[in-house]
N, C-alpha and C. Protein backbone atom coordinates (compact mmCIF):
# COMPACT_ATOMS: atom_id res chain seq x y z
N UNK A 1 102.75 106.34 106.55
CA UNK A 1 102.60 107.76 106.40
C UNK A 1 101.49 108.01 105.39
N UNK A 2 100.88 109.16 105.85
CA UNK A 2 100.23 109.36 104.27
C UNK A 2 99.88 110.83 104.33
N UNK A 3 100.14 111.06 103.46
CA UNK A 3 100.45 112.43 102.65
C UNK A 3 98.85 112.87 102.17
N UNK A 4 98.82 114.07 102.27
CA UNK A 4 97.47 114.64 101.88
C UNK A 4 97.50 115.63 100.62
N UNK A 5 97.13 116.29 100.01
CA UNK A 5 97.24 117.32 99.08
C UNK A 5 98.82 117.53 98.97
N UNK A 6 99.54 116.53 98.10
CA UNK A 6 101.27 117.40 97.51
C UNK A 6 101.14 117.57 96.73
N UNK A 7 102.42 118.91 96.76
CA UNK A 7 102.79 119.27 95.73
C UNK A 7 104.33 119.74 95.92
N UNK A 8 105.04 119.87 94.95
CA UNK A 8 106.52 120.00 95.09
C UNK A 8 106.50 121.84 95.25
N UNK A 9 107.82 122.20 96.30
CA UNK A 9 107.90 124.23 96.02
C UNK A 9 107.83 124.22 94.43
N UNK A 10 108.50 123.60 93.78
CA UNK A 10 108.32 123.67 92.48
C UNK A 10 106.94 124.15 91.56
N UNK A 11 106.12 123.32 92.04
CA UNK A 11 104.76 123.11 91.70
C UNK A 11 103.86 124.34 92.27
N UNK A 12 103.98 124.45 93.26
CA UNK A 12 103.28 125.65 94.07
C UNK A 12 104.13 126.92 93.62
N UNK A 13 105.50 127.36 93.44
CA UNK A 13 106.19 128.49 93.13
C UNK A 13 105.24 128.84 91.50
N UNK A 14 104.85 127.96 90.68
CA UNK A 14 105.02 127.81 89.14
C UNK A 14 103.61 128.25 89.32
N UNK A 15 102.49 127.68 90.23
CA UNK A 15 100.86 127.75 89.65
C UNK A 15 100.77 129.21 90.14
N UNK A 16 101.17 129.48 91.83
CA UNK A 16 100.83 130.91 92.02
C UNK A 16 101.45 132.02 91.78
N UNK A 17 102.55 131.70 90.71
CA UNK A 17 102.82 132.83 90.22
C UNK A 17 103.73 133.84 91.18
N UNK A 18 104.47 132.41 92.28
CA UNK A 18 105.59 133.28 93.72
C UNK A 18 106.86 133.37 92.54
N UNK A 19 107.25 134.67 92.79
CA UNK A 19 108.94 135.38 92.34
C UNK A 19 110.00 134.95 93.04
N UNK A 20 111.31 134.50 93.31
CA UNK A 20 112.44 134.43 93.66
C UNK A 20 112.84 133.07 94.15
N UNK A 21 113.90 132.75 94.34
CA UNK A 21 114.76 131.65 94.81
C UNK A 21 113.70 130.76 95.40
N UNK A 22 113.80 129.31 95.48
CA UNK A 22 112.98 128.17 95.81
C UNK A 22 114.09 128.28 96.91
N UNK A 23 113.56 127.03 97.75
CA UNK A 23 114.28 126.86 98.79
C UNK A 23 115.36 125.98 97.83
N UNK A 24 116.29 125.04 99.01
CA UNK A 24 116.93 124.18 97.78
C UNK A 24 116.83 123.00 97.54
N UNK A 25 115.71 122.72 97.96
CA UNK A 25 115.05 121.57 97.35
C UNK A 25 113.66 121.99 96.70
N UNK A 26 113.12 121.04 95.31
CA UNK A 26 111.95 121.83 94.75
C UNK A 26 111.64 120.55 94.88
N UNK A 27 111.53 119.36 94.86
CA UNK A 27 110.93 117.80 94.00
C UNK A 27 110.03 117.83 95.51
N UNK A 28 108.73 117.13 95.58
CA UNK A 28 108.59 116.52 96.41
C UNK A 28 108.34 116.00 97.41
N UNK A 29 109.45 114.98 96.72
CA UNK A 29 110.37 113.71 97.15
C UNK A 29 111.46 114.32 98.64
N UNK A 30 111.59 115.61 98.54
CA UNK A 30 112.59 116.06 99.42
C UNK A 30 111.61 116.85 100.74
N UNK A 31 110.15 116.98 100.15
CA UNK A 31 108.97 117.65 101.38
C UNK A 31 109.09 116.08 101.67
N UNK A 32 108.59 115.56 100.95
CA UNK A 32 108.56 114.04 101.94
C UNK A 32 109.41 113.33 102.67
N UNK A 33 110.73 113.75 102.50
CA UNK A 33 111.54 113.07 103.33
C UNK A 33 111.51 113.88 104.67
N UNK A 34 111.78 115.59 104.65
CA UNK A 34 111.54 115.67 105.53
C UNK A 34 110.79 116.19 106.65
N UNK A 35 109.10 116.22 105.96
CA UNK A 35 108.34 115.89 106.88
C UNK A 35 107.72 114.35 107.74
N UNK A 36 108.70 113.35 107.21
CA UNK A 36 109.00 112.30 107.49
C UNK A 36 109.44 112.03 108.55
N UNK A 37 111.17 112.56 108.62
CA UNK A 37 111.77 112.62 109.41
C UNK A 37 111.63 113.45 110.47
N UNK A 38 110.91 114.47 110.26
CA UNK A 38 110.31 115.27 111.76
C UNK A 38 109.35 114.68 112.94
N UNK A 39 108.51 114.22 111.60
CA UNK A 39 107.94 112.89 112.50
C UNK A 39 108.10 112.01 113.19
N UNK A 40 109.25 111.04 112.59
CA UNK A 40 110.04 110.49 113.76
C UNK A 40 110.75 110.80 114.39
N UNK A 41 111.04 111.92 114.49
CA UNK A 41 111.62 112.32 115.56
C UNK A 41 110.61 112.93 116.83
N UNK A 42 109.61 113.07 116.50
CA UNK A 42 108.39 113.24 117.18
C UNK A 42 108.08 112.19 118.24
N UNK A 43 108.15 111.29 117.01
CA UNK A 43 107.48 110.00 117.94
C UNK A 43 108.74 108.93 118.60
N UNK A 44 110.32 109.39 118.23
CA UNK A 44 111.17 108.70 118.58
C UNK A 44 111.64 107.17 117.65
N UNK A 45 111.14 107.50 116.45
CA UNK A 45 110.93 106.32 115.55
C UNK A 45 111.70 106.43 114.76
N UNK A 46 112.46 104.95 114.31
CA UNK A 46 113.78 105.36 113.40
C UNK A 46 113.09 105.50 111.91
N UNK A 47 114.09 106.44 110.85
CA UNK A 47 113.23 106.92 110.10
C UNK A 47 113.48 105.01 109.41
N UNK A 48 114.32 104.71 109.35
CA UNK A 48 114.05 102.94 108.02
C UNK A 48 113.23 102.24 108.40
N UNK A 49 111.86 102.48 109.49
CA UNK A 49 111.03 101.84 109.85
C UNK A 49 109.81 101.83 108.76
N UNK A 50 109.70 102.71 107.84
CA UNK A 50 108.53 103.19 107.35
C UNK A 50 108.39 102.05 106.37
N UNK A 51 106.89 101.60 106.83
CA UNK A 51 106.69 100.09 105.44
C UNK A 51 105.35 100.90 104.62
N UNK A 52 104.69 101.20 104.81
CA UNK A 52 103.52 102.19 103.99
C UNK A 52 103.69 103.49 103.68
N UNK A 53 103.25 103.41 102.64
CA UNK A 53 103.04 105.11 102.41
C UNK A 53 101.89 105.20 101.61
N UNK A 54 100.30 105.51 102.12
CA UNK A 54 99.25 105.45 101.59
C UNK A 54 98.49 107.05 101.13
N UNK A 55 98.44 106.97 99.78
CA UNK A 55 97.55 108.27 99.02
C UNK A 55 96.41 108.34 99.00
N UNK A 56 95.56 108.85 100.18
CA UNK A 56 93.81 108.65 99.88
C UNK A 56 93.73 109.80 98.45
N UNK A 57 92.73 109.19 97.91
CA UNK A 57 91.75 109.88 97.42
C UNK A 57 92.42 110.72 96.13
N UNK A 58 92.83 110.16 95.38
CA UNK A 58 93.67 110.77 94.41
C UNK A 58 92.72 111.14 93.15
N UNK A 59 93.61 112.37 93.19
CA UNK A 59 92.75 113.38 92.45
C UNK A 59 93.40 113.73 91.39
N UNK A 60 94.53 113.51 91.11
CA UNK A 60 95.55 114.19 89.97
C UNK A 60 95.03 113.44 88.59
N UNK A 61 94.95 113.85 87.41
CA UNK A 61 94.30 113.26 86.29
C UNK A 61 95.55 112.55 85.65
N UNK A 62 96.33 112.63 85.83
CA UNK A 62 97.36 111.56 85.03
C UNK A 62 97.45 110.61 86.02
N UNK A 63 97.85 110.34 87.18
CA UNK A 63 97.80 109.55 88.49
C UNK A 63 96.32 108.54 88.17
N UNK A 64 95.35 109.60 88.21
CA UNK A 64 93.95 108.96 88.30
C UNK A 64 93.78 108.19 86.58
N UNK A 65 94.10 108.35 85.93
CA UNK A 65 93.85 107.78 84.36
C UNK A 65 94.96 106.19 84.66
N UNK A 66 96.19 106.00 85.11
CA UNK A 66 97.11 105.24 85.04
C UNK A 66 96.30 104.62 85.79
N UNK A 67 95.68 104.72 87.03
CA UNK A 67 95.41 103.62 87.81
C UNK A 67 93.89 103.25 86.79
N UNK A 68 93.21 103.64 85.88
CA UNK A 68 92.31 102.76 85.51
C UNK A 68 92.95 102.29 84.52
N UNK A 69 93.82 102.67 83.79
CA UNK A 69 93.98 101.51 82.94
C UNK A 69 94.91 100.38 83.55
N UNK A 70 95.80 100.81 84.50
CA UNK A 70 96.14 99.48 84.88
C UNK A 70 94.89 98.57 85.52
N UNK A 71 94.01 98.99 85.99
CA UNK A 71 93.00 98.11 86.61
C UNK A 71 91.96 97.27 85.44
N UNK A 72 92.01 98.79 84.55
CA UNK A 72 91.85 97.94 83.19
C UNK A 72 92.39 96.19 82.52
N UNK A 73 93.38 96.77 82.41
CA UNK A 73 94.32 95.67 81.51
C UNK A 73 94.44 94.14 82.47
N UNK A 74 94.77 94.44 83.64
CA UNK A 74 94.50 93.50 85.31
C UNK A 74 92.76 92.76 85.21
N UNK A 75 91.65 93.77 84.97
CA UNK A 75 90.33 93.22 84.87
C UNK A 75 89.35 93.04 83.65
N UNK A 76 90.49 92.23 82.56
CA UNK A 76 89.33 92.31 81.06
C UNK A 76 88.85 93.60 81.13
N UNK A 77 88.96 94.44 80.91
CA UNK A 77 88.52 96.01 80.36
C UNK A 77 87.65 96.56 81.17
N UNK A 78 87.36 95.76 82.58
CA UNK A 78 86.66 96.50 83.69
C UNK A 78 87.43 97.39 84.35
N UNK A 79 86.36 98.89 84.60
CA UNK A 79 87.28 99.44 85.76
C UNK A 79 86.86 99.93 86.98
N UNK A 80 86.74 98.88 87.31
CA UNK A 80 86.19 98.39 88.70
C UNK A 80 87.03 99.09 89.68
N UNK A 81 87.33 99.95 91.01
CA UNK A 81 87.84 100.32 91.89
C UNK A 81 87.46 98.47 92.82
N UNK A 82 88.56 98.38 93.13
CA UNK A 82 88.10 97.31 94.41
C UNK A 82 87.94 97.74 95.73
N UNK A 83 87.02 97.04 96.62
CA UNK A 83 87.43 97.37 98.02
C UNK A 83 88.39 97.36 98.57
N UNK A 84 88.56 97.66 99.97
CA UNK A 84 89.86 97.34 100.53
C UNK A 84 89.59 95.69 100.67
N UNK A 85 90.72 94.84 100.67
CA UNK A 85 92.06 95.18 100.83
C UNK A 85 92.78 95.48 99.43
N UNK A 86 91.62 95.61 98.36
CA UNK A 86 92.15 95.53 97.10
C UNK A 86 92.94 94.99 96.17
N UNK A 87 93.72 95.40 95.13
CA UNK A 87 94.31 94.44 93.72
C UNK A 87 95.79 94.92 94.10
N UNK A 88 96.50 93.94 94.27
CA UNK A 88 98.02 94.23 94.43
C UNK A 88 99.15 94.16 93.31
N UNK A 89 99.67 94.89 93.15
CA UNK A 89 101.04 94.83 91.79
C UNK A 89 101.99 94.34 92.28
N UNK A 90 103.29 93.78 91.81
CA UNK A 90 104.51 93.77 92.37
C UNK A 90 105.55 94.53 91.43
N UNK A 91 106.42 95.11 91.58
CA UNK A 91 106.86 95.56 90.99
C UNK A 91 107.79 95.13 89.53
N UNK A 92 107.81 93.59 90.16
CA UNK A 92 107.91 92.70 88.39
C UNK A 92 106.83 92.99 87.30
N UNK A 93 105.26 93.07 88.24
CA UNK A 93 104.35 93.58 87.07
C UNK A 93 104.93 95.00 86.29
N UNK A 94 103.97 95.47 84.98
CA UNK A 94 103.75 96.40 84.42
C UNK A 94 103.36 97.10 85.20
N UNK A 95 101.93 96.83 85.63
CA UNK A 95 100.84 97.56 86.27
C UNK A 95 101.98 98.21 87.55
N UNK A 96 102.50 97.87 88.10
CA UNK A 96 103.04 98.00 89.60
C UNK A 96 104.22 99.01 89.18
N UNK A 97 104.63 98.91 87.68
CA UNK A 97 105.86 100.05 87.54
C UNK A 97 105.23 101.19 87.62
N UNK A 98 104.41 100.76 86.11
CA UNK A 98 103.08 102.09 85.85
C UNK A 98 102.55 102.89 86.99
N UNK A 99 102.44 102.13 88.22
CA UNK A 99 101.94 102.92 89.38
C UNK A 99 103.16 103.82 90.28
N UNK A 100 104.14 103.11 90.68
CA UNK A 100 105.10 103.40 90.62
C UNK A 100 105.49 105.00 90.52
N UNK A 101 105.20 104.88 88.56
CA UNK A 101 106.23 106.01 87.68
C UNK A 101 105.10 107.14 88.05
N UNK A 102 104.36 107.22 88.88
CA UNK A 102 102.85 108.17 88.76
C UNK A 102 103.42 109.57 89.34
N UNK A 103 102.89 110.50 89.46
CA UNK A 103 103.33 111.82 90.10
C UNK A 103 103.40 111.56 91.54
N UNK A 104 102.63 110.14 91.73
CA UNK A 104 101.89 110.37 93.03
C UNK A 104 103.01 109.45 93.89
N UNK A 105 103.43 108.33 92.58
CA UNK A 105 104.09 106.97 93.50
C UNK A 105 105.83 107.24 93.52
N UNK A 106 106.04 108.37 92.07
CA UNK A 106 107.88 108.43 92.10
C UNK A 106 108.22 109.33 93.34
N UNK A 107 107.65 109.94 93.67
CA UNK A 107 107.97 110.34 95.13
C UNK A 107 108.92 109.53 96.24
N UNK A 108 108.31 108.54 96.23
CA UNK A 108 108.79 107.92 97.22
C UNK A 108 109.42 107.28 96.89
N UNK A 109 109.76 106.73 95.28
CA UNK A 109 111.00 105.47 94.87
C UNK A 109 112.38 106.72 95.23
N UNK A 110 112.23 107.87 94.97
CA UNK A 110 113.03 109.36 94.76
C UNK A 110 113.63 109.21 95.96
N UNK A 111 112.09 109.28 97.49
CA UNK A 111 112.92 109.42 98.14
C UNK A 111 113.82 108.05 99.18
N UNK A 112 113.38 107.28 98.71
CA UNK A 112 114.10 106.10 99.11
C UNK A 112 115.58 106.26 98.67
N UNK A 113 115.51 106.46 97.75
CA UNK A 113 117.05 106.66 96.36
C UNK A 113 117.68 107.69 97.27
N UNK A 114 117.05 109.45 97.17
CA UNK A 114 118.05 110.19 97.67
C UNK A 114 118.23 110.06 98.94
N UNK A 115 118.15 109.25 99.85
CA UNK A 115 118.30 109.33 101.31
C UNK A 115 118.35 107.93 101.72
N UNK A 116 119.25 106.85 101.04
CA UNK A 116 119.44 105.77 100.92
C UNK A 116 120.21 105.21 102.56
N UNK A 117 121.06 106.28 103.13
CA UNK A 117 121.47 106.35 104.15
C UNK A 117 120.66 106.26 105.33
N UNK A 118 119.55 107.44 105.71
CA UNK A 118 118.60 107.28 106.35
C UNK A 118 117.60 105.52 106.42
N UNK A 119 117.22 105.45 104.94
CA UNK A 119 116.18 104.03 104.76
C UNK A 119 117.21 102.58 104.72
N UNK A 120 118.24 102.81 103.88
CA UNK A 120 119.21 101.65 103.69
C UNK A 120 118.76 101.32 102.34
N UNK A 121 118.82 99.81 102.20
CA UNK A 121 118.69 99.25 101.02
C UNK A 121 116.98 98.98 100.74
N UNK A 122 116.11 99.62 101.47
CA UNK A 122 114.71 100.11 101.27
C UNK A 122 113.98 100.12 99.82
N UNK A 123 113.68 99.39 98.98
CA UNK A 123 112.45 100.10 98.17
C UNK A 123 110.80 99.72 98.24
N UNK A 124 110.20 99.84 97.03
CA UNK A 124 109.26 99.83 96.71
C UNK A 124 109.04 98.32 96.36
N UNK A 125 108.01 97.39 96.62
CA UNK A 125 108.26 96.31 96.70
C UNK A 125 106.57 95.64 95.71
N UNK A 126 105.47 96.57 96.28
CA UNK A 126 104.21 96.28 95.80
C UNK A 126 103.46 97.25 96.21
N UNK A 127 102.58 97.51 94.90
CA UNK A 127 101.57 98.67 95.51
C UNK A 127 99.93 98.02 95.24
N UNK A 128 99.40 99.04 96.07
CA UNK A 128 97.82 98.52 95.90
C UNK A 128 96.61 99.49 95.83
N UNK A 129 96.17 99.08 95.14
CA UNK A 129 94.83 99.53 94.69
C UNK A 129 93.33 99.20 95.59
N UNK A 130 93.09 100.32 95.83
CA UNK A 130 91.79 100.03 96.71
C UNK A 130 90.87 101.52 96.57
N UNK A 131 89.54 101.25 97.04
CA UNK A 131 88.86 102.39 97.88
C UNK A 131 88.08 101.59 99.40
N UNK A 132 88.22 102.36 99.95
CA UNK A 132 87.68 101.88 101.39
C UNK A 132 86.16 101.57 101.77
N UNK A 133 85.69 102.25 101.08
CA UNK A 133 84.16 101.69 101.33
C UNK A 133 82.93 101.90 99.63
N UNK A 134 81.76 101.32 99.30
CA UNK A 134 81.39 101.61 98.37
C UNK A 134 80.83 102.91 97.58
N UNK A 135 81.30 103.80 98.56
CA UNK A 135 80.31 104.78 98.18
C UNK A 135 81.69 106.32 98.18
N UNK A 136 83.08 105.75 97.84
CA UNK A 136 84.02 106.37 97.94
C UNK A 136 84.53 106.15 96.52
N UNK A 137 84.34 108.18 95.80
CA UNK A 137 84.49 107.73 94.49
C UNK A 137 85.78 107.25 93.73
N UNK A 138 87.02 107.65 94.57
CA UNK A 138 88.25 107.98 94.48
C UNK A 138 88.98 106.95 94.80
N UNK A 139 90.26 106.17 94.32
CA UNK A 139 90.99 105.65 95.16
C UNK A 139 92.57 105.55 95.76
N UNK A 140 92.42 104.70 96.56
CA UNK A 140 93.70 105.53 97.53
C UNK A 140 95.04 104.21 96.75
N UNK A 141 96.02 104.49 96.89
CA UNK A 141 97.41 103.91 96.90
C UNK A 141 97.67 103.53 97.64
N UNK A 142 98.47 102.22 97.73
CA UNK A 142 99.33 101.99 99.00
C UNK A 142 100.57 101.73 98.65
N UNK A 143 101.55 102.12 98.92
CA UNK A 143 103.06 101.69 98.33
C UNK A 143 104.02 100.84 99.82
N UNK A 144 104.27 99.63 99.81
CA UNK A 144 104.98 98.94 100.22
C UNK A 144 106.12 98.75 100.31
N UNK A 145 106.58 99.49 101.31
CA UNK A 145 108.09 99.16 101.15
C UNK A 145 109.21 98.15 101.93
C-alpha cells in the first residue's frame, strides 16, 4: 500500500479550523485501516495479506530529521539518502525503532495493534530507507511487515 499526503481527522479538524464532532475515529492509524480494507475488498484480497507499506517522498520535518540522523549514526556522520534498494533496519536496531516511532511509521505499528483480528499476529519487522533515483530529493519508507 502506499499512502500519499496523511493526515489524521484530527490533524485536518485542528489546522483548518473545522467546528464540531470528529467522526469516531481521529488517529490515522484508523484512515489507514480502513482505506485498506476497502481496497481489498475491491480487489477480493484478504486484508492479513499486506507485507509493504511504502511512504514516497516524505515531507514532514520531524519524520524527515529522524531519518537523517538515523542514516547519520548507520553512515559515520554521512547523510547520504541511498538508492533503491537502500539501508535496511530491523527492528532490534535503534535506527529501525526510531523509524518506526515517526508520525509517518506509528501508523501502521497502531494499526496492526488495533485490528489485530483482521492482520493476526502481523507486525513491523524492518524498515527501509531509500530514494528511487538520483535526482529525487526526498526519501521514501518502506515498512515490512
Amino acid at each position: 500500500m502506499i499512502p500519499y499526503y496523511i493526515f489524521s481527522p484530527r490533524h485536518e479538524a485542528t489546522t483548518k479550523n473545522i467546528k464540531g464532532e470528529l467522526v469516531p475515529f481521529a488517529q490515522y492509524s484508523d484512515v489507514l485501516f480502513l482505506e485498506y480494507s476497502k481496497l481489498c475488498g475491491r480487489a477480493k484480497a484478504d486484508v492479513s495479506s499486506l507485507k509493504y507499506l511504502l511512504f514516497n517522498n516524505i515531507e514532514n520535518p520531524n519524520t524527515w530529521s529522524t531519518v537523517l540522523k538515523v542514516l547519520m549514526n548507520k553512515n559515520d556522520g554521512k547523510m547520504d539518502i541511498p538508492l533503491w534498494p537502500g539501508t535496511g533496519f530491523s527492528l532490534n536496531e535503534a535506527g529501525g525503532r526510531a523509524l518506526l516511532g515517526t508520525q509517518i511509521g506509528a501508523p501502521l505499528a497502531w494499526m496492526l495493534i488495533q485490528h489485530k483480528q483482521a492482520f493476526g499476529a502481523k507486525s513491523v519487522v524492518k524498515v527501509m530507507i531509500d530514494k528511487p533515483d538520483v535526482n529525487y530529493v526526498c526519501s521514501q519508507l518502506i515498512l515490512t511487515a
